[in-house]
N, C-alpha and C. Protein backbone atom coordinates (compact mmCIF):
# COMPACT_ATOMS: atom_id res chain seq x y z
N UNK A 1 1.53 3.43 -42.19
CA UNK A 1 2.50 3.61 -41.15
C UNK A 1 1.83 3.31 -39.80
N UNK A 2 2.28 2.00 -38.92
CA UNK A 2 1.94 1.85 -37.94
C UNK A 2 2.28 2.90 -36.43
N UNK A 3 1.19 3.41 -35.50
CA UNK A 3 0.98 4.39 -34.85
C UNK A 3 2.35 3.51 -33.35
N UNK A 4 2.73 4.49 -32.89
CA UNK A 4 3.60 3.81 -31.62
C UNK A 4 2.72 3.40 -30.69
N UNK A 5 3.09 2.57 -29.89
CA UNK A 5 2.37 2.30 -28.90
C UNK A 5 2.52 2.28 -27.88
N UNK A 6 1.52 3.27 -27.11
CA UNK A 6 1.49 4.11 -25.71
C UNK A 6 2.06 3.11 -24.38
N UNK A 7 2.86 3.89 -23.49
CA UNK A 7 3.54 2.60 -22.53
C UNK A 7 2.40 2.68 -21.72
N UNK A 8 2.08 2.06 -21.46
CA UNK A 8 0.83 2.11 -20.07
C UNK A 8 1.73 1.91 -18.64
N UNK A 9 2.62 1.45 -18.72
CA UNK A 9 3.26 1.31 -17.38
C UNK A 9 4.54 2.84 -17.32
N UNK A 10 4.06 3.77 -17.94
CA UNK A 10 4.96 5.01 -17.50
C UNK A 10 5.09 5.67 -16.35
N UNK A 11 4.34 5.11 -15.25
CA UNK A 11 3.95 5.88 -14.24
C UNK A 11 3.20 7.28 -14.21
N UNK A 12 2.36 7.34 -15.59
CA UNK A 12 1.84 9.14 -15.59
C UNK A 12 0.12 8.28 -15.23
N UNK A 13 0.11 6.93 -15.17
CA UNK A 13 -1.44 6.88 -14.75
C UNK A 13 -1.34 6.24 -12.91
N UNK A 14 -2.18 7.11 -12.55
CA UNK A 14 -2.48 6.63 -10.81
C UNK A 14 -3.23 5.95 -10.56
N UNK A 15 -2.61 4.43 -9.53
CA UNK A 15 -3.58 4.10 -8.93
C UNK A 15 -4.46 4.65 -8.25
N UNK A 16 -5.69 3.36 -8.14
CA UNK A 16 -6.96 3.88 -7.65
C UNK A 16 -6.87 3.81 -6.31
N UNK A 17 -7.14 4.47 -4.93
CA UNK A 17 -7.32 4.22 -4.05
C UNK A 17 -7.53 2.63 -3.78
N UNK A 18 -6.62 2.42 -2.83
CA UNK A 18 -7.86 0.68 -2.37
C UNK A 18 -7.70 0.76 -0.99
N UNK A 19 -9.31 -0.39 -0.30
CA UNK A 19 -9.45 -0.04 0.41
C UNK A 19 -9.89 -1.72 1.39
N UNK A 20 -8.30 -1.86 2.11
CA UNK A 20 -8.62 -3.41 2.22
C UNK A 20 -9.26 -3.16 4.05
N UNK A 21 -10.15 -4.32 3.99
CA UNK A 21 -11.02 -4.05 4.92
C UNK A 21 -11.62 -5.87 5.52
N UNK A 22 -11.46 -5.95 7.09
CA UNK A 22 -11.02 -7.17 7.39
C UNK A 22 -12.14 -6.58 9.07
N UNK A 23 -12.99 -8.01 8.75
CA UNK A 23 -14.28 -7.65 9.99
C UNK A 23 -14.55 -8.82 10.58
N UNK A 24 -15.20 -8.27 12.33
CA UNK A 24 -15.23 -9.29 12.76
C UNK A 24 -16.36 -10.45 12.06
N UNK A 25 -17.26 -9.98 11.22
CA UNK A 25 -18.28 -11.28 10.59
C UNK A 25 -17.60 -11.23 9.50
N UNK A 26 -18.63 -12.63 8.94
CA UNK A 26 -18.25 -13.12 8.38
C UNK A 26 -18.77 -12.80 6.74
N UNK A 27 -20.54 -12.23 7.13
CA UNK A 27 -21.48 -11.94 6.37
C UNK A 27 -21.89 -10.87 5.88
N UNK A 28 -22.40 -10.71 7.44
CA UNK A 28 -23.40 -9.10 7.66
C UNK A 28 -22.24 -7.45 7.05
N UNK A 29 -21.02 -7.78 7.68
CA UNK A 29 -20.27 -6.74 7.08
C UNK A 29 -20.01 -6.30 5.75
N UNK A 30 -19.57 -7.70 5.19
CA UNK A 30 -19.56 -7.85 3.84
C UNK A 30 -20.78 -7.53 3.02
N UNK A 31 -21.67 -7.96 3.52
CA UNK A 31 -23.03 -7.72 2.49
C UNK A 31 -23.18 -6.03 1.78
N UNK A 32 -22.41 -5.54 3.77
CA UNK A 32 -22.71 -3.90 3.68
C UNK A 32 -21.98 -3.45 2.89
N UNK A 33 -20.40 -3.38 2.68
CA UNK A 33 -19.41 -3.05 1.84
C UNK A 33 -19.61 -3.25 0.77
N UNK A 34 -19.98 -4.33 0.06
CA UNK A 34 -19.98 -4.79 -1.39
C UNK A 34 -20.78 -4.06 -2.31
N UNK A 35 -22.06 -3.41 -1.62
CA UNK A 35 -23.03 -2.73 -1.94
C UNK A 35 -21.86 -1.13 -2.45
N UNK A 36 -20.61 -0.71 -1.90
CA UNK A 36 -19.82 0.80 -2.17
C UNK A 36 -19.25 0.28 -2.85
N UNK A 37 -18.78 -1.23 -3.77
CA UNK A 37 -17.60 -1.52 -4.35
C UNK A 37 -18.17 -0.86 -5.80
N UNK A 38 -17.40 -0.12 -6.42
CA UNK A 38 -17.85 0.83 -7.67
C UNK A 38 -17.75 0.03 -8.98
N UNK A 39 -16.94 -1.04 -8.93
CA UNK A 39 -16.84 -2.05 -10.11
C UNK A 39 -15.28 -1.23 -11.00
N UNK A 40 -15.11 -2.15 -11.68
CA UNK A 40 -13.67 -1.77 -12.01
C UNK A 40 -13.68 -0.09 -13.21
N UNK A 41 -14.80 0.46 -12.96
CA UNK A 41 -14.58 1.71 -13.62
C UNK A 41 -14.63 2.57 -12.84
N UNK A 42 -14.88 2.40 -11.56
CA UNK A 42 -14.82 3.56 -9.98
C UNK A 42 -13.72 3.36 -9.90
N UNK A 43 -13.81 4.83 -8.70
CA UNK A 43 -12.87 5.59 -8.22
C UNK A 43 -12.25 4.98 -7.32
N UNK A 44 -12.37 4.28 -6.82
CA UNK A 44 -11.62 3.39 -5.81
C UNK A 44 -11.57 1.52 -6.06
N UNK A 45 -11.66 1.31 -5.08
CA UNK A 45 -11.12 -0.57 -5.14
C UNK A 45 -11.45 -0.82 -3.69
N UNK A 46 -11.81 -1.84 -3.65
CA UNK A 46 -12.21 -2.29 -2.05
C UNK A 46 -11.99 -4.20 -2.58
N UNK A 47 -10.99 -4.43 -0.98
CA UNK A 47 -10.38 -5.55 -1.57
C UNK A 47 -10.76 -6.32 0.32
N UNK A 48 -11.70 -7.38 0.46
CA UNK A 48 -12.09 -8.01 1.50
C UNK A 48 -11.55 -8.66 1.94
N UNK A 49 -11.10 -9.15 3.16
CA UNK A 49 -10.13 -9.97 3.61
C UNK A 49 -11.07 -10.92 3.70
N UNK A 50 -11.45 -12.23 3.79
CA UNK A 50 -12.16 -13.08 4.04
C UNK A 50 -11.86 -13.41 5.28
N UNK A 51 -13.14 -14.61 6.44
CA UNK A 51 -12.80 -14.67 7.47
C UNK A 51 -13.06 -16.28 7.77
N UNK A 52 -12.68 -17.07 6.61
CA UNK A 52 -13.37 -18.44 6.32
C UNK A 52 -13.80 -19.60 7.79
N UNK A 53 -13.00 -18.85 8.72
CA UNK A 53 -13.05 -19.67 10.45
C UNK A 53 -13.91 -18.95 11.17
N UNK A 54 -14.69 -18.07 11.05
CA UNK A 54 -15.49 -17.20 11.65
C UNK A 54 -15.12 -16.89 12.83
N UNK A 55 -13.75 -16.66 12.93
CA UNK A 55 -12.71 -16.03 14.17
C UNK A 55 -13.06 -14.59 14.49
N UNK A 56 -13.89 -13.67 15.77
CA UNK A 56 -14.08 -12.68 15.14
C UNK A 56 -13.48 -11.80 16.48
N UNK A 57 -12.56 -12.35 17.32
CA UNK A 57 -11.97 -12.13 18.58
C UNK A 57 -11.27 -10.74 18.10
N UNK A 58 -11.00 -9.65 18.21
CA UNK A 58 -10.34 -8.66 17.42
C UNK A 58 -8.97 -8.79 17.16
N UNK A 59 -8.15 -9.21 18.17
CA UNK A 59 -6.88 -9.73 17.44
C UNK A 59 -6.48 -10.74 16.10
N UNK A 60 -7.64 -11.15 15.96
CA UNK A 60 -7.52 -12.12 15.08
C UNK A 60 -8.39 -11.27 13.40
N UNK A 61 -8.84 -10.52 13.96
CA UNK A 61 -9.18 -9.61 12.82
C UNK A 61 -8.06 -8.72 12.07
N UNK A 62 -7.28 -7.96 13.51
CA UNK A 62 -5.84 -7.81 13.07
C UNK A 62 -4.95 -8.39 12.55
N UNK A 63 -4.77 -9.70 12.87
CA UNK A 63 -4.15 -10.63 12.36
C UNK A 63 -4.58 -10.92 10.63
N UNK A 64 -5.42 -11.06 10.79
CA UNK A 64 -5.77 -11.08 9.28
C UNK A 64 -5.41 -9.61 8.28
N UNK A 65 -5.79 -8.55 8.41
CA UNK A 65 -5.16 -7.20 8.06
C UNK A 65 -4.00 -7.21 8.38
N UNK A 66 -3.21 -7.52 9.07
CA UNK A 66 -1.51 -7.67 8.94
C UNK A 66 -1.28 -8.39 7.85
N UNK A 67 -1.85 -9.62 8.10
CA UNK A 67 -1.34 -10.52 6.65
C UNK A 67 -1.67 -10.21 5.39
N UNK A 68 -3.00 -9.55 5.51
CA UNK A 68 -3.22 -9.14 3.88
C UNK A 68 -2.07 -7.82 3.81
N UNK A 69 -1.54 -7.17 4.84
CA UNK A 69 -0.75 -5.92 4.01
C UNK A 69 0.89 -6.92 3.55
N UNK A 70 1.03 -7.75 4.51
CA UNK A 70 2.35 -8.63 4.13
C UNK A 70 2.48 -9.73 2.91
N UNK A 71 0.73 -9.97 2.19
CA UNK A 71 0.77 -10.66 1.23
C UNK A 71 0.53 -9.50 -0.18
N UNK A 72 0.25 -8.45 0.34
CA UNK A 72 -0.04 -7.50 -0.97
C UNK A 72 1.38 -6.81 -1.04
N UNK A 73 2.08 -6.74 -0.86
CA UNK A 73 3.54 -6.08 -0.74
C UNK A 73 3.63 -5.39 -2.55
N UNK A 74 3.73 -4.21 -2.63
CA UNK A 74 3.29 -4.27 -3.63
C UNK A 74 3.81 -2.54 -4.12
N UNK A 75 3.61 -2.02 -5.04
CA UNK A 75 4.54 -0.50 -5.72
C UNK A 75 2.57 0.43 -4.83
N UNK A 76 1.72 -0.10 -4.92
CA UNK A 76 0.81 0.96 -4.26
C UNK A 76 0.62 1.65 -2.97
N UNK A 77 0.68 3.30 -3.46
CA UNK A 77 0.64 3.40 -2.44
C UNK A 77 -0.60 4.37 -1.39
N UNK A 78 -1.57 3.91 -2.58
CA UNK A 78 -2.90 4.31 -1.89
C UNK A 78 -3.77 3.32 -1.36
N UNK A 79 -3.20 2.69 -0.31
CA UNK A 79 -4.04 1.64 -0.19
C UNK A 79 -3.96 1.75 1.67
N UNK A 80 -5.07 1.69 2.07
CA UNK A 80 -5.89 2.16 3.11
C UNK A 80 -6.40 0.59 3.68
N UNK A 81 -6.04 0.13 5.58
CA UNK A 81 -6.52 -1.11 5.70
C UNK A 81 -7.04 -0.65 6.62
N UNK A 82 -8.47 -1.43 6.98
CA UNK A 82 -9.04 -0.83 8.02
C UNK A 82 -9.81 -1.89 8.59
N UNK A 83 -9.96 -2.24 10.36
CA UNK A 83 -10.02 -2.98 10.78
C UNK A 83 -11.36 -2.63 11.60
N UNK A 84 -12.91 -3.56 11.06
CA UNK A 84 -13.65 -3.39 11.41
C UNK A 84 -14.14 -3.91 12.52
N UNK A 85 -14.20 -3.46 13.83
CA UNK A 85 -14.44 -4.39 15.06
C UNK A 85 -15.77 -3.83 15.42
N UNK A 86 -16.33 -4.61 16.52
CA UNK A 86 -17.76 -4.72 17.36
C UNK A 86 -16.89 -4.67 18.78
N UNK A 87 -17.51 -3.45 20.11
CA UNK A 87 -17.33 -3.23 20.90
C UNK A 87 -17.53 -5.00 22.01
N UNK A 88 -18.93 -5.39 21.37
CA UNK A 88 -19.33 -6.20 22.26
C UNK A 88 -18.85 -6.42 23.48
N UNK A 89 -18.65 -7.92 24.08
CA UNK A 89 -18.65 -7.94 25.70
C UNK A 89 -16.58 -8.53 25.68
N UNK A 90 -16.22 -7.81 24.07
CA UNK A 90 -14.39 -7.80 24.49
C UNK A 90 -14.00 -7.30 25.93
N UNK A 91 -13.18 -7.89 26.47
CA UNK A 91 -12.51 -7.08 27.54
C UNK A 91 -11.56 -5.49 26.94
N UNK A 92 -11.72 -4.99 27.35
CA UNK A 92 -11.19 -4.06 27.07
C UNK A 92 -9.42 -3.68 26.59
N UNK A 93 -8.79 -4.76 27.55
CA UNK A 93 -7.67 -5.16 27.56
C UNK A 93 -7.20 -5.72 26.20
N UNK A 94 -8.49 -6.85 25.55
CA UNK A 94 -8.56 -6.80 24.24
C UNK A 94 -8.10 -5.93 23.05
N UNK A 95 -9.41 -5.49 23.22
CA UNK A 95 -9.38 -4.21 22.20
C UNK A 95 -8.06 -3.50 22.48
N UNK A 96 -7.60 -3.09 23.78
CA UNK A 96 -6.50 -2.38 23.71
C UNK A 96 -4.93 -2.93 23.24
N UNK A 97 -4.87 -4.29 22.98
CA UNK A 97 -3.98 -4.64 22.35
C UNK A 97 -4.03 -4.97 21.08
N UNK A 98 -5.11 -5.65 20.36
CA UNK A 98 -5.58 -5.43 18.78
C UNK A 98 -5.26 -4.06 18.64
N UNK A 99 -5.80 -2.75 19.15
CA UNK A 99 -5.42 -1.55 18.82
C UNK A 99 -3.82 -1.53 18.63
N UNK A 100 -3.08 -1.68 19.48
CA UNK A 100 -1.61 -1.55 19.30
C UNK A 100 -1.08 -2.24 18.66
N UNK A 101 -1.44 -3.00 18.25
CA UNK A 101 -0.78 -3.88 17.01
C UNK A 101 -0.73 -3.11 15.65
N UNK A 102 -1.71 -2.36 15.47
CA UNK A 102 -2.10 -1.46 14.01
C UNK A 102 -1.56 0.21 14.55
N UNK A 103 -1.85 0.73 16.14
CA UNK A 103 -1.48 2.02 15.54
C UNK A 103 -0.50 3.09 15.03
N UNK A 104 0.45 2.06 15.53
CA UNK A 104 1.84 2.97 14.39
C UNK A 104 1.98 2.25 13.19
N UNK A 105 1.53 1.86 12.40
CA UNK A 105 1.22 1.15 11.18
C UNK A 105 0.89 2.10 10.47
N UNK A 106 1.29 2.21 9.18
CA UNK A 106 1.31 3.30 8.11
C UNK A 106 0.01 3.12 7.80
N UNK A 107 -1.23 3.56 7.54
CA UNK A 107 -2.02 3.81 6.91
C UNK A 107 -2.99 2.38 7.25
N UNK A 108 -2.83 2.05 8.59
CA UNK A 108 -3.84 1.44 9.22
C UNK A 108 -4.73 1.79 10.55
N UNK A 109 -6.00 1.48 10.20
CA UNK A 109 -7.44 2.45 10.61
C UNK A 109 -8.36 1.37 11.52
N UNK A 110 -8.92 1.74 12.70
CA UNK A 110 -10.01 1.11 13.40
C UNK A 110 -11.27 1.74 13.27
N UNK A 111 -12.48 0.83 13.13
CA UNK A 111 -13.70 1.40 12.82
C UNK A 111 -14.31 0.35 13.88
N UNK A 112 -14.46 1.16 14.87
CA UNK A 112 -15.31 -0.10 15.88
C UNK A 112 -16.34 0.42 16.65
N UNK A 113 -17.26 -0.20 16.41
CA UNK A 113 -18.96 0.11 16.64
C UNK A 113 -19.10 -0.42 18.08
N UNK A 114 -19.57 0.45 18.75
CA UNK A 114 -20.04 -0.05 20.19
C UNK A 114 -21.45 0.42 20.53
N UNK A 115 -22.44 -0.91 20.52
CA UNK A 115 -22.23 -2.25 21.00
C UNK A 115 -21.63 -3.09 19.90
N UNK A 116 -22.45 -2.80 18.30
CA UNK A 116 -22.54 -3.63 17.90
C UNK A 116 -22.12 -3.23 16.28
N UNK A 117 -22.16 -3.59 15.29
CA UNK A 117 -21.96 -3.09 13.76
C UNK A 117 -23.46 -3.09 13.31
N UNK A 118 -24.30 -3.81 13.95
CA UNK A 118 -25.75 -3.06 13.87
C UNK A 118 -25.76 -2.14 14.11
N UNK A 119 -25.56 -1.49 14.96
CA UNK A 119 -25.57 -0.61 15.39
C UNK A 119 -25.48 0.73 14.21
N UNK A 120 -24.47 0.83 13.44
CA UNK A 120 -24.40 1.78 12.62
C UNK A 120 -25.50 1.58 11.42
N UNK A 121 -26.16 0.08 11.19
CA UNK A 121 -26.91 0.18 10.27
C UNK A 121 -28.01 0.61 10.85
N UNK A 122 -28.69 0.58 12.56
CA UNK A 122 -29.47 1.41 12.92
C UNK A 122 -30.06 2.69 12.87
N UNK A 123 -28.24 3.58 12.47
CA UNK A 123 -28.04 5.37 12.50
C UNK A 123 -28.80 5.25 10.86
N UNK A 124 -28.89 4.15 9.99
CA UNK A 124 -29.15 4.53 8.61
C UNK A 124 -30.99 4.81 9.00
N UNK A 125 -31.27 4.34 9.96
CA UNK A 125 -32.91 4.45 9.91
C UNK A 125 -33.51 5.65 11.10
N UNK A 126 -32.53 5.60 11.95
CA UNK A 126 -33.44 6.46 13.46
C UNK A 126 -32.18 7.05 14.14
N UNK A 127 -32.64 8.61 14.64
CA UNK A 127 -31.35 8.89 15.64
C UNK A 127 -31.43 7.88 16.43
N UNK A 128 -30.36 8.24 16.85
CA UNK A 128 -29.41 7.14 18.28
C UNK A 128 -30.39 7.08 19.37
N UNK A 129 -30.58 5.95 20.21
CA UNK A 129 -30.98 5.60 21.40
C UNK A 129 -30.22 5.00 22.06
N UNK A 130 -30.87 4.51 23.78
CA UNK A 130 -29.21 3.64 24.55
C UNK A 130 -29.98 2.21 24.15
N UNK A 131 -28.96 1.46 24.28
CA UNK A 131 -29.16 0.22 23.96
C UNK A 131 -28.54 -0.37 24.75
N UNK A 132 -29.41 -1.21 25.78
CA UNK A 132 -28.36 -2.30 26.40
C UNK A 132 -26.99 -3.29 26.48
N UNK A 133 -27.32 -3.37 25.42
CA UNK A 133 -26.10 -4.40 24.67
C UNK A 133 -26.52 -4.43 23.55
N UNK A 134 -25.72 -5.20 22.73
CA UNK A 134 -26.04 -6.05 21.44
C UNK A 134 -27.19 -6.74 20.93
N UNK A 135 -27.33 -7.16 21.54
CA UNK A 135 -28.62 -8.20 21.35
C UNK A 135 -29.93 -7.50 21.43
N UNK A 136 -30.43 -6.25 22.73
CA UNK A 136 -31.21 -5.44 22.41
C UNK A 136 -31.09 -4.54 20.82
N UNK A 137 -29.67 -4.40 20.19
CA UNK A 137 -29.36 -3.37 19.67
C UNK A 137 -30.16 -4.41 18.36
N UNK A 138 -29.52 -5.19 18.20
CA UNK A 138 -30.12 -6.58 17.19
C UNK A 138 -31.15 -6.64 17.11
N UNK A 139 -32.12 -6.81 18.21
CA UNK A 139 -33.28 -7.05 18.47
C UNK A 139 -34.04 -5.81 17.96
N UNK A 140 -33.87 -4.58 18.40
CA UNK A 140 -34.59 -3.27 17.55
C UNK A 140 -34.96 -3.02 15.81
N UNK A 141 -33.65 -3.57 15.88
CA UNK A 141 -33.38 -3.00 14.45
C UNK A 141 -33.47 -4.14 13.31
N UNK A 142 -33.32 -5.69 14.14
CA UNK A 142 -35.09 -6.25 13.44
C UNK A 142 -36.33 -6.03 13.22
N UNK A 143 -36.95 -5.14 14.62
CA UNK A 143 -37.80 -4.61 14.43
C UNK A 143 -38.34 -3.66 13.75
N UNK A 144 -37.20 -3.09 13.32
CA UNK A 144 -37.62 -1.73 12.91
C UNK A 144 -37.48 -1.67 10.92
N UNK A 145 -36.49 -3.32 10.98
CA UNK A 145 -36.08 -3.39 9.19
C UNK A 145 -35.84 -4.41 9.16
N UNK A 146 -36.33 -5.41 8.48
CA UNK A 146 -35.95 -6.47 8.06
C UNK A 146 -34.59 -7.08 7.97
N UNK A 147 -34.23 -7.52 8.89
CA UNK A 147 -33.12 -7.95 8.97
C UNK A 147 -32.25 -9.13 9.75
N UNK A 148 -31.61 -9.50 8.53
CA UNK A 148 -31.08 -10.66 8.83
C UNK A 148 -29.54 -10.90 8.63
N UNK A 149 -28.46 -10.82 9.80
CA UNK A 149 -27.40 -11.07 9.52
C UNK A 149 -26.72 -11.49 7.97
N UNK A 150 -27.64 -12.76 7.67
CA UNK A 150 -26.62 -13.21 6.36
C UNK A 150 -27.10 -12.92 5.29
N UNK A 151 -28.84 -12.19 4.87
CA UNK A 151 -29.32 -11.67 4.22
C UNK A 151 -30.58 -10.59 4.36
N UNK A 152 -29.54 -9.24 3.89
CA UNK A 152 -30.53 -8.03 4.11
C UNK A 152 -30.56 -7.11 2.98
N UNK A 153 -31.50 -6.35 3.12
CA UNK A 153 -31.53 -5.27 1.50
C UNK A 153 -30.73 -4.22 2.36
N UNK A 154 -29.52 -3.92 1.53
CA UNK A 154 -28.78 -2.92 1.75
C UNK A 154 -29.15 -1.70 1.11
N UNK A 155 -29.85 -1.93 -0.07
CA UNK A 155 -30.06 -0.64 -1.06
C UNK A 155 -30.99 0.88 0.16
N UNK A 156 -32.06 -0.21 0.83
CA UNK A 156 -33.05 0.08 1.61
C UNK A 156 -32.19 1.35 3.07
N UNK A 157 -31.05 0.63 3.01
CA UNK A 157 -29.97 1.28 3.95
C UNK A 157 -29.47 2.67 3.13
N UNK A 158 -29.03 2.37 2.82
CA UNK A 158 -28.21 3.44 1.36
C UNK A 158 -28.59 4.52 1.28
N UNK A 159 -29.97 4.16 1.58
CA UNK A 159 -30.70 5.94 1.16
C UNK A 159 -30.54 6.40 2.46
N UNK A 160 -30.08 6.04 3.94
CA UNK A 160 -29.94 6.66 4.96
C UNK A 160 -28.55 7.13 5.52
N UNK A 161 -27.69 6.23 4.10
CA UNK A 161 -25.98 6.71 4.82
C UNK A 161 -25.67 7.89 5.17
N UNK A 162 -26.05 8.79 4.43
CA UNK A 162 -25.33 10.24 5.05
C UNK A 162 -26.03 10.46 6.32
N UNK A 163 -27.49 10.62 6.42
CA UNK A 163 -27.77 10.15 7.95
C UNK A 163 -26.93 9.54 9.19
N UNK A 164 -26.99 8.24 8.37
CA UNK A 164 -26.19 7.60 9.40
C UNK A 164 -24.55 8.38 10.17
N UNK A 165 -24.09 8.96 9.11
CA UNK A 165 -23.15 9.79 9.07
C UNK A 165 -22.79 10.35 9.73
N UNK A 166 -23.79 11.60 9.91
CA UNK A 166 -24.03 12.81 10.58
C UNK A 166 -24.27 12.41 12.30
N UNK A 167 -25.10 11.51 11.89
CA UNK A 167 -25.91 11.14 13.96
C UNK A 167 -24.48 10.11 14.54
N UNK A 168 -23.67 9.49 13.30
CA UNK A 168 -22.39 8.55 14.37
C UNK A 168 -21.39 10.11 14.41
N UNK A 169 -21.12 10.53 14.01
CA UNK A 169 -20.26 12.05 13.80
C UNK A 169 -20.80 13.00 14.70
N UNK A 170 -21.81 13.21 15.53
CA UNK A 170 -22.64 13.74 16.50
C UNK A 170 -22.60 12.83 17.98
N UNK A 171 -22.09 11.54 17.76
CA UNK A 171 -21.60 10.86 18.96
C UNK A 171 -20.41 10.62 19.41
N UNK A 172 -19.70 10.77 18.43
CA UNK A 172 -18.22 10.54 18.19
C UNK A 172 -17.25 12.40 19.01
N UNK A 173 -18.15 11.81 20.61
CA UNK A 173 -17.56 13.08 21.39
C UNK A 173 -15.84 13.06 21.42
N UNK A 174 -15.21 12.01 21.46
CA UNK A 174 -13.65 12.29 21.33
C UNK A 174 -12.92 11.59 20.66
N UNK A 175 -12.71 12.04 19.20
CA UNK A 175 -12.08 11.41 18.11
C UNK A 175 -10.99 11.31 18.19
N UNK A 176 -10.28 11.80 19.07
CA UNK A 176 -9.11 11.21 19.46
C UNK A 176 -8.71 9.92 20.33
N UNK A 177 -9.99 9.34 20.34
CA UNK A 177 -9.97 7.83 21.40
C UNK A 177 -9.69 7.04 20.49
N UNK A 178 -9.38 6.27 20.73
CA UNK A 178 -9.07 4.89 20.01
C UNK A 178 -9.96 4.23 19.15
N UNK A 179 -11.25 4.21 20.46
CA UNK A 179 -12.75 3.54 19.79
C UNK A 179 -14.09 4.26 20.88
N UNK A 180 -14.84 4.48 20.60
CA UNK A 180 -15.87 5.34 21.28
C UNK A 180 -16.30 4.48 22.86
N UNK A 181 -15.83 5.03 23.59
CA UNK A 181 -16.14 4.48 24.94
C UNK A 181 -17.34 3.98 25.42
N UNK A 182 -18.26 5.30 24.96
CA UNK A 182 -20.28 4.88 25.33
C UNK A 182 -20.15 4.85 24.27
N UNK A 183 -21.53 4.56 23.72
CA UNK A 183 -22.49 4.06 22.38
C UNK A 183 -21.92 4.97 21.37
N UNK A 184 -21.31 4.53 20.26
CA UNK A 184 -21.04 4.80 19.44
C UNK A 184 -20.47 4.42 18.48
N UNK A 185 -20.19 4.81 17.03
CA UNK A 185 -19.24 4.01 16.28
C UNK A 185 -18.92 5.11 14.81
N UNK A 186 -17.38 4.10 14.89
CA UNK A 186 -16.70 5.06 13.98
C UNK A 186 -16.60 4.48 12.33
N UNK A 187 -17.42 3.98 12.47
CA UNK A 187 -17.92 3.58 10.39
C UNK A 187 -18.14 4.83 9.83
N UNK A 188 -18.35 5.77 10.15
CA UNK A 188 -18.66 6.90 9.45
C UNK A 188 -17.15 7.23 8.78
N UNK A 189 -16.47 7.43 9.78
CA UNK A 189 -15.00 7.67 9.10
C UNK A 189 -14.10 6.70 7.91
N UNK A 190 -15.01 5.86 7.69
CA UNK A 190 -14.13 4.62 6.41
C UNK A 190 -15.48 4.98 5.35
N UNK A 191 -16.83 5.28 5.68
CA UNK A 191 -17.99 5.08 4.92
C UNK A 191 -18.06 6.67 4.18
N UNK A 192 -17.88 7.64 4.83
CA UNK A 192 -17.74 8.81 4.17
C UNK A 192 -16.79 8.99 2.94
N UNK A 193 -15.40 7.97 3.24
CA UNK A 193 -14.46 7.97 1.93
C UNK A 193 -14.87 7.15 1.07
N UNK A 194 -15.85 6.42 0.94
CA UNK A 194 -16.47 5.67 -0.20
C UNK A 194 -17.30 6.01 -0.80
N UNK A 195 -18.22 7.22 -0.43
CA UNK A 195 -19.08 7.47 -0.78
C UNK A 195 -18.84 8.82 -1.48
């Protein structure tokens, strides 16, 4: 006597969290993320927007996270987009309209590092210091770890995330801002749910 066979589409199994995520590089971000993707037996899903024009102006980062939520249209509804920006030398005016494009948007998130998205891989090695700009911020944290935009050991990072964590969560004086005004950055808040 043949056994029935179980509906898999009953709705009693839940999707996995996903977690689409769209940055101003092209490389360096990605390298970092791919390293939390759990493989298809984790707890979550992390789904990359690609940036094949190396457009990394922040509206155009938005732009890309708009389109991936308008091409995934879809029955899920744990799915989390989050728009990774660099403070750098944007006008501010910038950033403040990329921001408004996403913030009444259901379940869309800014994670933007000022100066730089080095910057947070810095918090994985040393408390916080000021950093001139970017390029000093770059420049350190070559010094201090091997590192190279389009190829770096992330594992070497990894062992400092919760670190990193704690010291961007210790700068992050008003989480109710948009994006951290002085030196700071809010990767901790997308990197803590992956981990």
């Amino acid at each position: 006597m043949a056994r029935p066979r179980r509906n898999r589409s009953s709705g009693t199994q839940r999707s996995k969290p996903l977690f689409v995520i769209a940055a101003e590089g092209r490389v360096s971000e990605r390298i970092y993320f791919e390293s939390f993707d759990p493989g298809r037996d984790g707890r979550f899903r992390i789904d990359w927007v690609n940036n094949p024009k190396d457009k990394s102006h922040p509206r155009d980062v938005v732009t890309r996270l708009i389109q991936a939520e308008r091409d995934r249209r879809s029955i899920e509804t744990q799915v989390q987009y989050w728009a990774v920006i660099d403070r750098d030398a944007w006008p501010e005016a910038d950033l403040a309209k990329a921001w408004g494009r996403i913030r009444d948007r259901q379940n869309f998130f800014l994670a933007l590092s000022n100066p730089c998205f080095e910057f947070w891989l810095y918090l994985h090695l040393r408390d916080n210091r000021a950093f001139a700009d970017r390029y000093e911020c770059q420049r350190i944290l070559t010094s201090i770890y091997d590192y190279d935009k389009s190829d770096y050991n992330v594992r070497t990072l990894r062992e400092g995330v919760g670190d990193a964590i704690n010291r961007a969560r210790d700068l992050d004086e008003n989480p109710e801002e948009a994006w951290p005004m002085r030196q700071g950055t809010q990767m901790y808040r997308l990197v803590e749910q992956l981990i």
